[in-house]
PDB file of N, CA and C in Angstrom:
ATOM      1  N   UNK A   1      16.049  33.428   9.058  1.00  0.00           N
ATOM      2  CA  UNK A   1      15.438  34.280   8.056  1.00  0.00           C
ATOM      3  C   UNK A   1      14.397  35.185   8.717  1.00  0.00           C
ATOM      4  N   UNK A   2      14.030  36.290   8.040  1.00  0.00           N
ATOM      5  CA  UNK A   2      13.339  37.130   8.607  1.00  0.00           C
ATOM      6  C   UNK A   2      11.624  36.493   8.998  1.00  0.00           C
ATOM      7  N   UNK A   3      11.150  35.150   7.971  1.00  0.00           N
ATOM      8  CA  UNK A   3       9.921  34.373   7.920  1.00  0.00           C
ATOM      9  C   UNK A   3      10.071  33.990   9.288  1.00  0.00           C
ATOM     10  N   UNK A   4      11.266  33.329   9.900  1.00  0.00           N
ATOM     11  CA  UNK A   4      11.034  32.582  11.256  1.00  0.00           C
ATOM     12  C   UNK A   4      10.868  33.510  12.210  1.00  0.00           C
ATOM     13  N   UNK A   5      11.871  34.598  12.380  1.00  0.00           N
ATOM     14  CA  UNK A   5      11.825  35.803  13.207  1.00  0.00           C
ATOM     15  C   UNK A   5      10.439  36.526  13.571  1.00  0.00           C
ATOM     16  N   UNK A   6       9.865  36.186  12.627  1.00  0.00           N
ATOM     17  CA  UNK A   6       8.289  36.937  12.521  1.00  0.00           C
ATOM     18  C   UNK A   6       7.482  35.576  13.263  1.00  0.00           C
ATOM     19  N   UNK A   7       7.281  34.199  12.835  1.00  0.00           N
ATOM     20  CA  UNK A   7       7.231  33.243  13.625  1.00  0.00           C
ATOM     21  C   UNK A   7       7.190  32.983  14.911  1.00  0.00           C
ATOM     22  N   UNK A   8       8.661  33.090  15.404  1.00  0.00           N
ATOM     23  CA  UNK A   8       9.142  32.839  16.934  1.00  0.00           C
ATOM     24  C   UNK A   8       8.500  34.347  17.438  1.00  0.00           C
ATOM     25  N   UNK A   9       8.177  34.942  16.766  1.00  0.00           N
ATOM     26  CA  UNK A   9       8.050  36.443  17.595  1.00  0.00           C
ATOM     27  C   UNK A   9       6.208  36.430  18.182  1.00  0.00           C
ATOM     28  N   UNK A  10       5.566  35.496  17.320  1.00  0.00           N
ATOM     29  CA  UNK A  10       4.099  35.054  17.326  1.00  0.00           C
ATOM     30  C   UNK A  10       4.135  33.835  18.059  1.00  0.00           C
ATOM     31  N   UNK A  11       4.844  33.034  18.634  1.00  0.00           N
ATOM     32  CA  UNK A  11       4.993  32.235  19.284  1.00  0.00           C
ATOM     33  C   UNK A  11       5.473  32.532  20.572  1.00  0.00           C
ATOM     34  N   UNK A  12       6.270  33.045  20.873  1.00  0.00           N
ATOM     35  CA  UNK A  12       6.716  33.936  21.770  1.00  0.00           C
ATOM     36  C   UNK A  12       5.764  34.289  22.794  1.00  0.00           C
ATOM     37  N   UNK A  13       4.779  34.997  22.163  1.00  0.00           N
ATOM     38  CA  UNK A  13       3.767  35.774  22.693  1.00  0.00           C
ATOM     39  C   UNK A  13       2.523  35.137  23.653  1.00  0.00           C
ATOM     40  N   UNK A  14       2.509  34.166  22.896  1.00  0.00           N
ATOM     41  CA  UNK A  14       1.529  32.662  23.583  1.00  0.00           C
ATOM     42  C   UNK A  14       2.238  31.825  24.540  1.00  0.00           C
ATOM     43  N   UNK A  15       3.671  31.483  24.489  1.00  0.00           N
ATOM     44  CA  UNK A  15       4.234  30.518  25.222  1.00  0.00           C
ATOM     45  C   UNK A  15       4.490  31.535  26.759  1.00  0.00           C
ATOM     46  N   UNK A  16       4.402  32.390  26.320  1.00  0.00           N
ATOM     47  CA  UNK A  16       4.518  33.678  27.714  1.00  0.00           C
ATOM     48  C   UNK A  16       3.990  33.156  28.683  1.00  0.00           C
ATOM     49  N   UNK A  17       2.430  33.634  27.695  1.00  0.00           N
ATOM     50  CA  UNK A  17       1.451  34.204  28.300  1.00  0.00           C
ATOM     51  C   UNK A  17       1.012  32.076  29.581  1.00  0.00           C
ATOM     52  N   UNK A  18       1.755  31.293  28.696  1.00  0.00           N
ATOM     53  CA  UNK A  18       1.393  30.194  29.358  1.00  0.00           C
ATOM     54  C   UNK A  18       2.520  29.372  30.268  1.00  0.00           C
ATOM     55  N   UNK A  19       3.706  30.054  30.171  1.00  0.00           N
ATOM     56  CA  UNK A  19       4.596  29.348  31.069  1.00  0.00           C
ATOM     57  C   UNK A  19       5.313  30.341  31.993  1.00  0.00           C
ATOM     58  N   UNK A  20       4.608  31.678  32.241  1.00  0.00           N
ATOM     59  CA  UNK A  20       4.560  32.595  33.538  1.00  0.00           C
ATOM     60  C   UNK A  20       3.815  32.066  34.796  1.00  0.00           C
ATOM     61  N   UNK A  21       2.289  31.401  34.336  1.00  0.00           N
ATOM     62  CA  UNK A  21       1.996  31.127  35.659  1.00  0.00           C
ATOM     63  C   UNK A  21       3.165  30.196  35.793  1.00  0.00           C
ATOM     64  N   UNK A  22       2.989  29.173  35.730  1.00  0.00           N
ATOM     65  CA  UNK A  22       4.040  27.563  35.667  1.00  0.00           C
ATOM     66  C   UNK A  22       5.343  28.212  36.462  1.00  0.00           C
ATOM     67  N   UNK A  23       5.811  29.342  36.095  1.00  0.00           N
ATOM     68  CA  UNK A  23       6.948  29.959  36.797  1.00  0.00           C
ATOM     69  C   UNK A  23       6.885  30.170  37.839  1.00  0.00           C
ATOM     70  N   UNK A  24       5.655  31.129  38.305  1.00  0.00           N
ATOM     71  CA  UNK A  24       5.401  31.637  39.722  1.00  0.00           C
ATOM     72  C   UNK A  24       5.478  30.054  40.436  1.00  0.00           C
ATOM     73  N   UNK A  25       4.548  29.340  39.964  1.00  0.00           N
ATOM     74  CA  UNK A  25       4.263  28.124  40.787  1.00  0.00           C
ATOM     75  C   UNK A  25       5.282  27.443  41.292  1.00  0.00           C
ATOM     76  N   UNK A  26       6.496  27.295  40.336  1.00  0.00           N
ATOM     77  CA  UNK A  26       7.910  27.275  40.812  1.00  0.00           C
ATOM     78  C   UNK A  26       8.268  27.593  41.753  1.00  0.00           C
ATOM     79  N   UNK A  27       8.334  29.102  41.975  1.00  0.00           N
ATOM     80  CA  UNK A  27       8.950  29.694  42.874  1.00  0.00           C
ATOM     81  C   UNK A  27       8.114  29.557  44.119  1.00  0.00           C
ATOM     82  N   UNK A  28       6.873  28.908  44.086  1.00  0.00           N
ATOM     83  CA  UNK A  28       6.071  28.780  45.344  1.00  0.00           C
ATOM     84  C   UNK A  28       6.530  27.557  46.133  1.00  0.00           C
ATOM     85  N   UNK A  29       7.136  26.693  45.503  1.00  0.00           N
ATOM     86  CA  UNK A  29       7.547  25.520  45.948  1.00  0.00           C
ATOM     87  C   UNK A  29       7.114  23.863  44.825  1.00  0.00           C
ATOM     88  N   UNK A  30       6.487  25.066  43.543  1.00  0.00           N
ATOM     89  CA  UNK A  30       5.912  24.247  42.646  1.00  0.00           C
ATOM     90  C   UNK A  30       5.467  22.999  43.098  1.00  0.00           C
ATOM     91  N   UNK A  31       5.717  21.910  42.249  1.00  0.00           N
ATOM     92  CA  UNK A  31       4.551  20.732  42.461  1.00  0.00           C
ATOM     93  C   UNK A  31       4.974  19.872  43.520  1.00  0.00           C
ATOM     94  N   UNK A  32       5.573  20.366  44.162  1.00  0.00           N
ATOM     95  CA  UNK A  32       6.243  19.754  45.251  1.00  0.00           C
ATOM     96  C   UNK A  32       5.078  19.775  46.257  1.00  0.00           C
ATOM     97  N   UNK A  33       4.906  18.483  47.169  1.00  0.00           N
ATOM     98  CA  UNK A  33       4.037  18.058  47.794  1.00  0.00           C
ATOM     99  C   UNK A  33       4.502  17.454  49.253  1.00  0.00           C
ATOM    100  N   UNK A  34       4.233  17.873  50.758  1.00  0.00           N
ATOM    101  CA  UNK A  34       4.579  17.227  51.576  1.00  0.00           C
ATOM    102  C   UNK A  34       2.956  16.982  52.164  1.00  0.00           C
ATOM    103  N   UNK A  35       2.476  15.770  51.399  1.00  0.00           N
ATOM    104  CA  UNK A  35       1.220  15.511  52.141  1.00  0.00           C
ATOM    105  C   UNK A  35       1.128  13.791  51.964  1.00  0.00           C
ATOM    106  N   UNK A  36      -0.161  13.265  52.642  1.00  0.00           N
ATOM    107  CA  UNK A  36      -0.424  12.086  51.554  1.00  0.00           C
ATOM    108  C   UNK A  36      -1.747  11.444  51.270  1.00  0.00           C
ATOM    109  N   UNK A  37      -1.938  11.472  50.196  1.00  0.00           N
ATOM    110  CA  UNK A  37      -2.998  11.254  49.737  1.00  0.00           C
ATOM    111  C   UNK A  37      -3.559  12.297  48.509  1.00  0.00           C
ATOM    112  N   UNK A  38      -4.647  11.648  48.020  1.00  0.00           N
ATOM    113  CA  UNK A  38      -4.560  12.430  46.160  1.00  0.00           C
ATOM    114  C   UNK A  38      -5.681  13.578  47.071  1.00  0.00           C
ATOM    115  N   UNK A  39      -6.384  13.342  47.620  1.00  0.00           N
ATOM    116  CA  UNK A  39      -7.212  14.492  48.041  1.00  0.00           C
ATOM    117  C   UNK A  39      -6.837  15.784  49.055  1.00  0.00           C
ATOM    118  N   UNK A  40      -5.739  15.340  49.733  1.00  0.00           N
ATOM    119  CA  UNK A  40      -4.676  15.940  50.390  1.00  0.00           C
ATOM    120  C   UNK A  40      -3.926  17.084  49.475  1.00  0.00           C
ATOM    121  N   UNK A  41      -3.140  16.256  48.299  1.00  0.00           N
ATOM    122  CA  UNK A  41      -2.344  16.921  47.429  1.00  0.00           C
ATOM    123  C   UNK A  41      -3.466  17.717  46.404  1.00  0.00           C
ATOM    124  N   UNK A  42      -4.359  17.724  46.287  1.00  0.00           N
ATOM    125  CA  UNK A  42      -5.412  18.315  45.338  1.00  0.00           C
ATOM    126  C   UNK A  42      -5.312  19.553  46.241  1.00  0.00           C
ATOM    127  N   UNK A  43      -6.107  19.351  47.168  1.00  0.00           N
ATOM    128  CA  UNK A  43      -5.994  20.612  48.111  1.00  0.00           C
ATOM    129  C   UNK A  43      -4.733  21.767  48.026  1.00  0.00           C
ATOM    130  N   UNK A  44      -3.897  20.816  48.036  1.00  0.00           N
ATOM    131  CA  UNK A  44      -2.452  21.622  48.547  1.00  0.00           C
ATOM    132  C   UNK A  44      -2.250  22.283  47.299  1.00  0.00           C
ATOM    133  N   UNK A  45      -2.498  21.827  45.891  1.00  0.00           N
ATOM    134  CA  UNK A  45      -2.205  22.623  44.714  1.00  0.00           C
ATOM    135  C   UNK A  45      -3.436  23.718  44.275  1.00  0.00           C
ATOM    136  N   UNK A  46      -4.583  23.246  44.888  1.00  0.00           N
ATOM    137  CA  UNK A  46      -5.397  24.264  45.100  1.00  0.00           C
ATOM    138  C   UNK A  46      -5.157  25.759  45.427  1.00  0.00           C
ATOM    139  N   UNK A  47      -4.247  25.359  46.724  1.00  0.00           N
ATOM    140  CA  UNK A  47      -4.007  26.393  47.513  1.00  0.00           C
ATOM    141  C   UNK A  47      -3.116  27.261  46.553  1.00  0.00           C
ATOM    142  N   UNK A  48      -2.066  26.747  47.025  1.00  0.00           N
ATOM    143  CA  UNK A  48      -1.000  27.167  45.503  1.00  0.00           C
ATOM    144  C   UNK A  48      -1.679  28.151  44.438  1.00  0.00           C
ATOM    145  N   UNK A  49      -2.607  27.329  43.820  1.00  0.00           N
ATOM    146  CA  UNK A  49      -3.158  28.398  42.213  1.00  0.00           C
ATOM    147  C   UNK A  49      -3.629  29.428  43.061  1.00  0.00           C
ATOM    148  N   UNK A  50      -4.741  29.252  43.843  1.00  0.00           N
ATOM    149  CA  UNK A  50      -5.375  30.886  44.731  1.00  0.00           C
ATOM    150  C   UNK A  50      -4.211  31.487  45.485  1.00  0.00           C
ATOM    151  N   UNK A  51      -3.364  30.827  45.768  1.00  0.00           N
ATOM    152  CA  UNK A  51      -2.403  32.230  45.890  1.00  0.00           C
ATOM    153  C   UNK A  51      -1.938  32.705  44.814  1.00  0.00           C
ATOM    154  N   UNK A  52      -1.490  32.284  43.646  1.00  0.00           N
ATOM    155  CA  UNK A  52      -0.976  32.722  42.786  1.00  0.00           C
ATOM    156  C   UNK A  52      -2.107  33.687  41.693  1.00  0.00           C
ATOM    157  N   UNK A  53      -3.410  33.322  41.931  1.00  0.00           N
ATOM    158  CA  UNK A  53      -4.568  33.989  41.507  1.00  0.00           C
ATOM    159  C   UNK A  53      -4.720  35.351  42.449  1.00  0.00           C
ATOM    160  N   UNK A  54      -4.740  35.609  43.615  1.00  0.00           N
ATOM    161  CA  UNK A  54      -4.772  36.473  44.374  1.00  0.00           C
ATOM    162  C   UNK A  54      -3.355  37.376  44.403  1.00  0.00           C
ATOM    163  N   UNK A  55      -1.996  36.938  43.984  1.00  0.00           N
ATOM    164  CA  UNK A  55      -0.755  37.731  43.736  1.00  0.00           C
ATOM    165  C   UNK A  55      -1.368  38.478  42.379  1.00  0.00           C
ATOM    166  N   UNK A  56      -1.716  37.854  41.266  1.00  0.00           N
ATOM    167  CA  UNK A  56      -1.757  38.319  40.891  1.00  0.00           C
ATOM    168  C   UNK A  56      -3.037  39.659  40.307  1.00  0.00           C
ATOM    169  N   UNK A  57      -4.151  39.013  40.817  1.00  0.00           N
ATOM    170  CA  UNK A  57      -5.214  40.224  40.919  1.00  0.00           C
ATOM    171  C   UNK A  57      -4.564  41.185  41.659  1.00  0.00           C
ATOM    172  N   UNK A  58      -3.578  41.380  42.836  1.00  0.00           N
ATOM    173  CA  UNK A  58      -2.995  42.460  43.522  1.00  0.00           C
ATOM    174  C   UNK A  58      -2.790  43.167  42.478  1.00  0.00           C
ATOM    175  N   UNK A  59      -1.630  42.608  41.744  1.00  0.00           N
ATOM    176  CA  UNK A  59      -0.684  43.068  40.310  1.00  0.00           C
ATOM    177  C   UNK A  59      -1.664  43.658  39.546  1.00  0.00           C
ATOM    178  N   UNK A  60      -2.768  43.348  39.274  1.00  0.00           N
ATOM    179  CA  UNK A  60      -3.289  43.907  38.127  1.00  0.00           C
ATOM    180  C   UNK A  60      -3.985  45.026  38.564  1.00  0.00           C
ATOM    181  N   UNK A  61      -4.622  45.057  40.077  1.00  0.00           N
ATOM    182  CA  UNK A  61      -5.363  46.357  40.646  1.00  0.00           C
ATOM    183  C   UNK A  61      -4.017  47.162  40.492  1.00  0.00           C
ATOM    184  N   UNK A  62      -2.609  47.376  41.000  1.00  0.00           N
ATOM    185  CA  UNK A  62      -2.000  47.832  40.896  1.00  0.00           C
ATOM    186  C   UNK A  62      -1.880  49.010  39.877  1.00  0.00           C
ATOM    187  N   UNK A  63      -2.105  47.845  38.864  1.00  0.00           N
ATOM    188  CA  UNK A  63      -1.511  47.952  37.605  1.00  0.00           C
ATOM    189  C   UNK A  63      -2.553  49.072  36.494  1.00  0.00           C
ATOM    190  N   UNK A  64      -3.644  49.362  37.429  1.00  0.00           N
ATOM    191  CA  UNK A  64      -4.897  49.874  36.757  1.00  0.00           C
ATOM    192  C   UNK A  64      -5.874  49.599  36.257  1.00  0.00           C
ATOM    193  N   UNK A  65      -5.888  48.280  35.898  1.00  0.00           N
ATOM    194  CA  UNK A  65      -6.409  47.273  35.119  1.00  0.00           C
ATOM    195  C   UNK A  65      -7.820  46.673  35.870  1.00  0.00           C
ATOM    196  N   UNK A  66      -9.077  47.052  35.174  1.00  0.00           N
ATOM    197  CA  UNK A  66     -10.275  46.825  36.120  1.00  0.00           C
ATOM    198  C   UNK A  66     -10.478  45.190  35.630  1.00  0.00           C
ATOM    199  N   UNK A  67     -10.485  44.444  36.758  1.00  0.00           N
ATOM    200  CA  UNK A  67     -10.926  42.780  36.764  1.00  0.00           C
ATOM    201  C   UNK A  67     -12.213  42.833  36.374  1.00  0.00           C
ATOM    202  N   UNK A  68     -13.481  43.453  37.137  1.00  0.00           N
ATOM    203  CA  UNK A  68     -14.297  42.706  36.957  1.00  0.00           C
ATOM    204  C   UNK A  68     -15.000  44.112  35.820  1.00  0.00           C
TER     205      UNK A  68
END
């Protein structure tokens, strides 16, 4: 019905905006871990988000878009 369409279309919009990073992280090698230890693997997903934080500040200077 046109009620859900309007729905999924507002839902849509949020699940984006939250399972794009989750994507990139994927393609980085996501939660995949060759280390050992929890302070080891903390690190290593650390790393991970600041790259994926720094791809994308590129993207957004790109993009015109003033960060700070």
């Amino acid at each position: 019905s046109e009620c859900q369409k309007r729905r999924n279309r507002r839902i849509a919009k949020i699940r984006a905006r939250v399972e794009h990073p989750f994507a990139s992280l994927a393609q980085m090698g996501g939660k995949a871990l060759r280390c050992i230890g929890l302070a080891r693997a903390t690190l290593n997903l650390h790393w991970k988000i600041a790259g994926y934080n720094l791809r994308r500040l590129c993207y957004l200077k790109v993009a015109g878009v003033v960060a700070f």
